[in-house]
Protein backbone atom coordinates (compact mmCIF):
# COMPACT_ATOMS: atom_id res chain seq x y z
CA UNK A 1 32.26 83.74 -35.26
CA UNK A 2 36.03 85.37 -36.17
CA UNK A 3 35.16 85.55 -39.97
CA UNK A 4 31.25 86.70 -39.43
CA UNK A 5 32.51 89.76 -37.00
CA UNK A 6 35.00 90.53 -39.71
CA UNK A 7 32.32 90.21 -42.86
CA UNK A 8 30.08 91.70 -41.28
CA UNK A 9 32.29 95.17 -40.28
CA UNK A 10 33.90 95.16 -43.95
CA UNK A 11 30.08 95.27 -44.90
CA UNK A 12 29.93 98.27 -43.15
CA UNK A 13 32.91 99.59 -44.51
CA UNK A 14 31.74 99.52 -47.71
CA UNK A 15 28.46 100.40 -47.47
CA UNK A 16 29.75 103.89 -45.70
CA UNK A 17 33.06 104.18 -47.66
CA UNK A 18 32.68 102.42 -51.18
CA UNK A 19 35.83 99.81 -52.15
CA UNK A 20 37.65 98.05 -49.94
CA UNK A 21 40.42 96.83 -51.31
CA UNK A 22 42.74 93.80 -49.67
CA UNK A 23 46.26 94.40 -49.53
CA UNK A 24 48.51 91.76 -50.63
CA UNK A 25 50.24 88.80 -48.41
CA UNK A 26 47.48 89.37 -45.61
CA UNK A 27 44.24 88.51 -44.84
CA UNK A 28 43.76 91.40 -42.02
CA UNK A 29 45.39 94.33 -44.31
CA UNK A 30 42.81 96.62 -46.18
CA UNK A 31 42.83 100.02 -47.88
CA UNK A 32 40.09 102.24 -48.09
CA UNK A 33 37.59 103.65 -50.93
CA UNK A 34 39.38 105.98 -53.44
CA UNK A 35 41.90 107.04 -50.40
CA UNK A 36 45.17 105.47 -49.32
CA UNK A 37 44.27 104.64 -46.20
CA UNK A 38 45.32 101.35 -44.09
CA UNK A 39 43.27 99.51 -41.84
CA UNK A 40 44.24 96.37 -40.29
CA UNK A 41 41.63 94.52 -38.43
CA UNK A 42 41.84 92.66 -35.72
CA UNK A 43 39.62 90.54 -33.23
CA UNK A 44 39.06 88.44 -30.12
CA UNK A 45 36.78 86.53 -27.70
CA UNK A 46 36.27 88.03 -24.30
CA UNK A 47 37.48 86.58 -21.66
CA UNK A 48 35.79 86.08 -18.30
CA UNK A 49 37.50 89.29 -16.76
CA UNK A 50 36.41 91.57 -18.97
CA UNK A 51 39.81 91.51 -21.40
CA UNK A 52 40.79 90.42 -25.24
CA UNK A 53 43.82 89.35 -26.75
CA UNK A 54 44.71 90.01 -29.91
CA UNK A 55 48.28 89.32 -31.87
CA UNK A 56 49.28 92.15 -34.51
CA UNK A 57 51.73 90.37 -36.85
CA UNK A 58 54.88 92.57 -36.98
CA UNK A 59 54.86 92.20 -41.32
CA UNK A 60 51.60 93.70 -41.22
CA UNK A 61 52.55 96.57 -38.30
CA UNK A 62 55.34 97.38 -40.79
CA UNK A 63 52.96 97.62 -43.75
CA UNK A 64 51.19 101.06 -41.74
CA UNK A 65 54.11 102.66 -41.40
CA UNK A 66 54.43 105.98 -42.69
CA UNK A 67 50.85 105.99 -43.82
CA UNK A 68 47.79 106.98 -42.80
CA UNK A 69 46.55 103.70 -41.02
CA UNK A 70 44.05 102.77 -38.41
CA UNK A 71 44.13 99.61 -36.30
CA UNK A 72 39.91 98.24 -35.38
CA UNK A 73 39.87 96.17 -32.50
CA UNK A 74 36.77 93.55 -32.88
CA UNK A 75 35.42 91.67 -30.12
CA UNK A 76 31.84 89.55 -30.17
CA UNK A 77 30.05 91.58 -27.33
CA UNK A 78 30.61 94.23 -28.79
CA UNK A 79 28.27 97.30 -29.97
CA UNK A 80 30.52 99.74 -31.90
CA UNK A 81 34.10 98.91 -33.45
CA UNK A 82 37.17 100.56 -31.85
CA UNK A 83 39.16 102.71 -33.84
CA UNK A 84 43.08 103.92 -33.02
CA UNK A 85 45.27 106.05 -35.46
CA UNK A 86 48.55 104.21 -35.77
CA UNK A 87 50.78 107.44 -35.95
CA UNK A 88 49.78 107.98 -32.94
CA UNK A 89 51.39 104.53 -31.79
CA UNK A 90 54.35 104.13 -34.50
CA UNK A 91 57.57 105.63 -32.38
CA UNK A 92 56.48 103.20 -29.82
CA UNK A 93 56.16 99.73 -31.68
CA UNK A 94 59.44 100.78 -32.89
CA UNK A 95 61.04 101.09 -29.75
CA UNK A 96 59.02 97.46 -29.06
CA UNK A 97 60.64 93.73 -30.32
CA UNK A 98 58.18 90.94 -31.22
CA UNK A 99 57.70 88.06 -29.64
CA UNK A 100 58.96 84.32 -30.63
CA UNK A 101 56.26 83.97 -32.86
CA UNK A 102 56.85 87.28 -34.64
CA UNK A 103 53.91 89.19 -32.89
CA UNK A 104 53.11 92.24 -30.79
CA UNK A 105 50.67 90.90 -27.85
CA UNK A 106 48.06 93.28 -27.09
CA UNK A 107 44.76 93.71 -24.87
CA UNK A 108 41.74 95.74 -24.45
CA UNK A 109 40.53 95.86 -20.88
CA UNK A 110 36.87 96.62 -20.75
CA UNK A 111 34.85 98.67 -18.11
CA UNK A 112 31.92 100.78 -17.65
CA UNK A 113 34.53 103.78 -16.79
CA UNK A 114 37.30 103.45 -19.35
CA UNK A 115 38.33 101.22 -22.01
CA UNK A 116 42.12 100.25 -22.33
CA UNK A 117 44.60 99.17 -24.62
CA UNK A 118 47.69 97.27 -23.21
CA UNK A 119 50.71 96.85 -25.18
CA UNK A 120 53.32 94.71 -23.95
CA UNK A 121 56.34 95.27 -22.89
CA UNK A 122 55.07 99.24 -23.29
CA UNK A 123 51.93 100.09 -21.01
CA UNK A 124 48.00 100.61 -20.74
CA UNK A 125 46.64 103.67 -23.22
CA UNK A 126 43.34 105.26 -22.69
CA UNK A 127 41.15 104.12 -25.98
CA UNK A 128 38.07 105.78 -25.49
CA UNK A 129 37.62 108.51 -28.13
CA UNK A 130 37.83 105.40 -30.52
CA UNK A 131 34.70 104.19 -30.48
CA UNK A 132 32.03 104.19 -33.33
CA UNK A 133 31.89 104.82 -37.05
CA UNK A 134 31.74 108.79 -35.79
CA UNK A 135 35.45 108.18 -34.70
CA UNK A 136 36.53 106.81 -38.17
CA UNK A 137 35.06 109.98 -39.82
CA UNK A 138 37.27 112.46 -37.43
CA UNK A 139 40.45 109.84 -38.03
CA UNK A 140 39.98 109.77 -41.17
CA UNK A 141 39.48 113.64 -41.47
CA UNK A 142 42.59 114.12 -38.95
CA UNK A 143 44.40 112.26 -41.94
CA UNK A 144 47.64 115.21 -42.64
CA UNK A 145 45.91 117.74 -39.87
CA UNK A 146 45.21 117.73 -36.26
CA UNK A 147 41.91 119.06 -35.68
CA UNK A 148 42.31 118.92 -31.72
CA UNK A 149 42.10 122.61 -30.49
CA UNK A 150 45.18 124.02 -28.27
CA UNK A 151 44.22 123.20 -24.89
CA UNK A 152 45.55 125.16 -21.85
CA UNK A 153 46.32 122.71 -18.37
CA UNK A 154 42.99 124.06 -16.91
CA UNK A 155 40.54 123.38 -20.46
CA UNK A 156 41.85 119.53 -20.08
CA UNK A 157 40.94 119.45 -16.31
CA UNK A 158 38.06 120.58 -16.93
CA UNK A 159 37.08 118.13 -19.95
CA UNK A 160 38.62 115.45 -17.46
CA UNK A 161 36.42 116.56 -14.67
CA UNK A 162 33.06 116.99 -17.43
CA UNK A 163 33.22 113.60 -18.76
CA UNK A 164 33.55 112.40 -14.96
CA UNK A 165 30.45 114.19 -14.10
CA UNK A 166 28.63 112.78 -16.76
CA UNK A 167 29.77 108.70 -16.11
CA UNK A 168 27.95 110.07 -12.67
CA UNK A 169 31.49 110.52 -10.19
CA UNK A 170 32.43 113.42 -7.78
CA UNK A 171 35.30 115.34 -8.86
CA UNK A 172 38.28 116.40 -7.04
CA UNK A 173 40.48 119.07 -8.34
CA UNK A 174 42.96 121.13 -6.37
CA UNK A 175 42.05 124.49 -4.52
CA UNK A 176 44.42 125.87 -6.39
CA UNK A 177 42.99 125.75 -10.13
CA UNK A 178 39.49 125.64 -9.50
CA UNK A 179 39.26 129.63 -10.00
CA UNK A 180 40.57 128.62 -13.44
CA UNK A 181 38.70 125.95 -14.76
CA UNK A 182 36.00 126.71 -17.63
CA UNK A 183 36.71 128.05 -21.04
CA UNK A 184 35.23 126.91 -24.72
CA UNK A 185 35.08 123.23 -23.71
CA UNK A 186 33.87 120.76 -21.31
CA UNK A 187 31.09 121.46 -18.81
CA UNK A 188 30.34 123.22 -15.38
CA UNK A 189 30.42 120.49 -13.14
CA UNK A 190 30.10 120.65 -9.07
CA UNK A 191 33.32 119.83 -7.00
CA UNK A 192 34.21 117.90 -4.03
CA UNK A 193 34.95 119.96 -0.92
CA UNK A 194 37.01 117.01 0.75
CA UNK A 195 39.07 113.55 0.28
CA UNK A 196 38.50 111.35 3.46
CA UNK A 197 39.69 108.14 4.55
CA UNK A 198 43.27 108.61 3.00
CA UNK A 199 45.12 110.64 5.60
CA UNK A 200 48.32 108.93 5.17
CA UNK A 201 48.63 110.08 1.52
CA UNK A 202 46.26 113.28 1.91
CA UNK A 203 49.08 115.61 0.83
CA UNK A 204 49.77 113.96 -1.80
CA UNK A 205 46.36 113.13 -2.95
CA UNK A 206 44.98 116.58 -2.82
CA UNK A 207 47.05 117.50 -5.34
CA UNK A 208 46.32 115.64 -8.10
CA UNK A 209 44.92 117.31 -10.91
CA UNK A 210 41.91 115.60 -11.30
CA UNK A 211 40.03 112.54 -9.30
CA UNK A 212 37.24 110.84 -9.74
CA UNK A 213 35.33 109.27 -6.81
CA UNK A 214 32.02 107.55 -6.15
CA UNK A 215 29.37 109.63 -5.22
CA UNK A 216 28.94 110.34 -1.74
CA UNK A 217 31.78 108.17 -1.03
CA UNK A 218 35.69 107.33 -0.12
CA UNK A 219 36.22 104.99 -2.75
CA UNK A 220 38.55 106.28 -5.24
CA UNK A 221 38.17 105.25 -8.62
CA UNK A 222 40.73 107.34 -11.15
CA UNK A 223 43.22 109.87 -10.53
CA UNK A 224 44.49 112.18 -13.83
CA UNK A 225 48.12 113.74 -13.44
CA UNK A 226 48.06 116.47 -16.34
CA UNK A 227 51.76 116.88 -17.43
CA UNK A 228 51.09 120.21 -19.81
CA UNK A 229 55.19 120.94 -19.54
CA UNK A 230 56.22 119.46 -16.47
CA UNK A 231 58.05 116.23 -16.13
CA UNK A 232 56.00 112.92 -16.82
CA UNK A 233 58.19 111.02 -14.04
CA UNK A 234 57.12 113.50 -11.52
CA UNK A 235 53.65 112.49 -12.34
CA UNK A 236 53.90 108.61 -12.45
CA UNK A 237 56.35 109.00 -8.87
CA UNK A 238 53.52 110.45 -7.26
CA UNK A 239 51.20 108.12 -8.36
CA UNK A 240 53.86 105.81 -7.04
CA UNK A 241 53.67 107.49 -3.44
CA UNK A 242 49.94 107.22 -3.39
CA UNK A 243 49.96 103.57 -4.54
CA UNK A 244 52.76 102.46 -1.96
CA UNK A 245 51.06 104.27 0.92
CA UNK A 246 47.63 103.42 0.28
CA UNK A 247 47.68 100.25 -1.25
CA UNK A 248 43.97 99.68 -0.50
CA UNK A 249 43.55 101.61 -3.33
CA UNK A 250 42.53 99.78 -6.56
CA UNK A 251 41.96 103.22 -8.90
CA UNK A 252 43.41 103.59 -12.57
CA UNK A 253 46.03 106.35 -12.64
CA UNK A 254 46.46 108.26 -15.60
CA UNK A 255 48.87 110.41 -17.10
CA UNK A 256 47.66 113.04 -19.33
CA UNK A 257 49.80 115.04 -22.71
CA UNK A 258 50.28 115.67 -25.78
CA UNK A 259 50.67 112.42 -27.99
CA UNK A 260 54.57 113.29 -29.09
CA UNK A 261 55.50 112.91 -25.43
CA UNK A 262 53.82 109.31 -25.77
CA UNK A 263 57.14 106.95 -25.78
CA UNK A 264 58.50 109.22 -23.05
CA UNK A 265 55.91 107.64 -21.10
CA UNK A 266 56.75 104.39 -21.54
CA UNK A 267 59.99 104.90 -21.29
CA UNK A 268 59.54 106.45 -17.55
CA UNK A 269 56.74 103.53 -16.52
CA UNK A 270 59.41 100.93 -17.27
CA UNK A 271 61.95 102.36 -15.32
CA UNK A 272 62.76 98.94 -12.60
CA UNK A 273 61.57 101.02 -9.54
CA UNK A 274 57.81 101.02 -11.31
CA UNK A 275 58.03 97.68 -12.51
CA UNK A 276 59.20 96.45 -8.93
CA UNK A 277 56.59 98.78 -6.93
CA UNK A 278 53.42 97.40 -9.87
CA UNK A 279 52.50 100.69 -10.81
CA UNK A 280 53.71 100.27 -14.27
CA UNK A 281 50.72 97.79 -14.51
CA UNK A 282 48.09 100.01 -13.33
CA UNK A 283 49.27 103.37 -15.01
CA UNK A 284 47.64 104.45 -18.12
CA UNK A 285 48.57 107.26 -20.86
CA UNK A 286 45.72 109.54 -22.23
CA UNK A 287 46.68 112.17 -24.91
CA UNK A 288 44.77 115.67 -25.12
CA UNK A 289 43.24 114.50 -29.02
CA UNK A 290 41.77 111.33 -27.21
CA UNK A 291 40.50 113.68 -24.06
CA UNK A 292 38.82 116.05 -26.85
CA UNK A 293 36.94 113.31 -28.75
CA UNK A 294 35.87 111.16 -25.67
CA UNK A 295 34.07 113.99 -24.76
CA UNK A 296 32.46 114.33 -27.92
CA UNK A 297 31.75 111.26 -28.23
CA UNK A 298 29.82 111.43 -24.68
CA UNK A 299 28.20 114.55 -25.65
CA UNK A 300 27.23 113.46 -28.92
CA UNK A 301 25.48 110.41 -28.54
């Protein structure tokens, strides 16, 4: 099944993007048509709870640095392959050490809300503007240039609040910047006029930049802390506060900025006080280029 998942996607590869040519000393290591870009593919069973485990060999990891490379995550249920840009990801493997058997263990937790890559030792990473051959085209065309507009605090609220809406949540955003959300991107969307059932933590709740909740409901599923220039430990200790005080609640909290401030995050999420409270294992990072093309990707198809 490994090697027909595989055969079949470099099939694909080369139908769409001509030779495909395999680099030496690995099996997984690949460069692409006429260009000199680096793929390295990888892929896994899923497991009963919804997750995959994959091993990225730190001799290969080495071979994408400093070029344009993209890391596909296979699995066998799956319908499109998932795409990251390993720039995006290189300051943090190299902040990272291997394990015994000269790998970096990694995971993709699959939902109906959000799909997740876990890196360990590191943190959980919002994937989901990876998806689908689409997503290679922009990667590939993002090769040298970032084609992710500017994006104010307010435009990625209100993509966060749009692509919400659309998986079929109430949103939550504070009194405070609903006058400014709107602009070139995202969608109008209608808002929640209350939280309930969290009075312990309502303070802090109600000011998180963007929530997602069932409709009609209390049940919390995914709070966004946008950190546009303001500290990303501020963010994950409120998260903190909400997560100690209400630890009924099971949601995914996720920072939000730009990708350079990426290691910074894991940096802060490992600090002992996160690892000793848990949140480090439920906290997620989400960069603006990802926010842009999930929303594409949602409007698209």
């Amino acid at each position: 099944m490994p090697n027909l998942i595989k055969n079949t996607f470099l099939d694909s590869l080369r139908s769409k993007y001509g030779e495909v040519r395999t680099l030496s000393g690995s099996h997984s290591l690949f460069e692409i048509g006429a260009t000199s870009v680096r793929i390295y593919i990888r892929y896994s069973k899923v497991h009963g709870d919804g997750r995959t485990f994959y091993g990225l060999r730190s001799e290969d990891v080495k071979q994408l640095e400093g070029r344009p490379s993209l890391i596909v995550f296979l699995w066998d249920t799956q319908q499109e392959p998932l795409f990251i840009v390993f720039a995006e990801y290189e300051e943090l493997f190299n902040t990272l050490m291997p394990a015994s058997d000269g790998q970096y263990k990694a995971q993709i937790y699959i939902s109906d809300e959000i799909t997740e890559l876990y890196i360990a030792n590191a943190g959980r990473f919002n994937v989901e503007s990876g998806f689908g051959w689409d997503a290679l085209d922009r990667l590939l065309a993002r090769t040298g240039k970032d084609t992710t507009p500017l994006l104010t605090h307010s435009q990625v609220q209100t993509l966060l609040g749009s692509i919400g809406a659309r998986k079929g949540f109430d949103i939550w955003v504070p009194a405070a910047d609903r006058a400014k959300l709107g602009g070139p991107y995202g969608e109008k969307f209608p808002l929640r006029d209350q939280i309930f059932g969290f009075e312990a933590v309502l303070n802090i709740i109600e000011e998180v930049d963007v929530i997602w909740i069932d409709k009609g409901s209390s049940n919390v599923r995914a709070l966004f802390e946008v950190e546009h220039t303001t500290s990303i430990y501020s963010g994950i200790l409120r998260f903190n506060d909400v997560h100690l005080t209400a630890p009924r609640l099971h949601p995914r909290f996720t920072i939000v900025a730009n990708s350079d401030r990426r290691a910074v995050f894991v940096r802060q999420l490992n600090r002992p006080t996160f690892q000793l409270s848990g949140i480090n294992k439920l906290c997620t990072f989400l960069d603006y280029s990802e926010i842009f093309g999930w929303f594409k990707r949602l409007t698209t198809n």
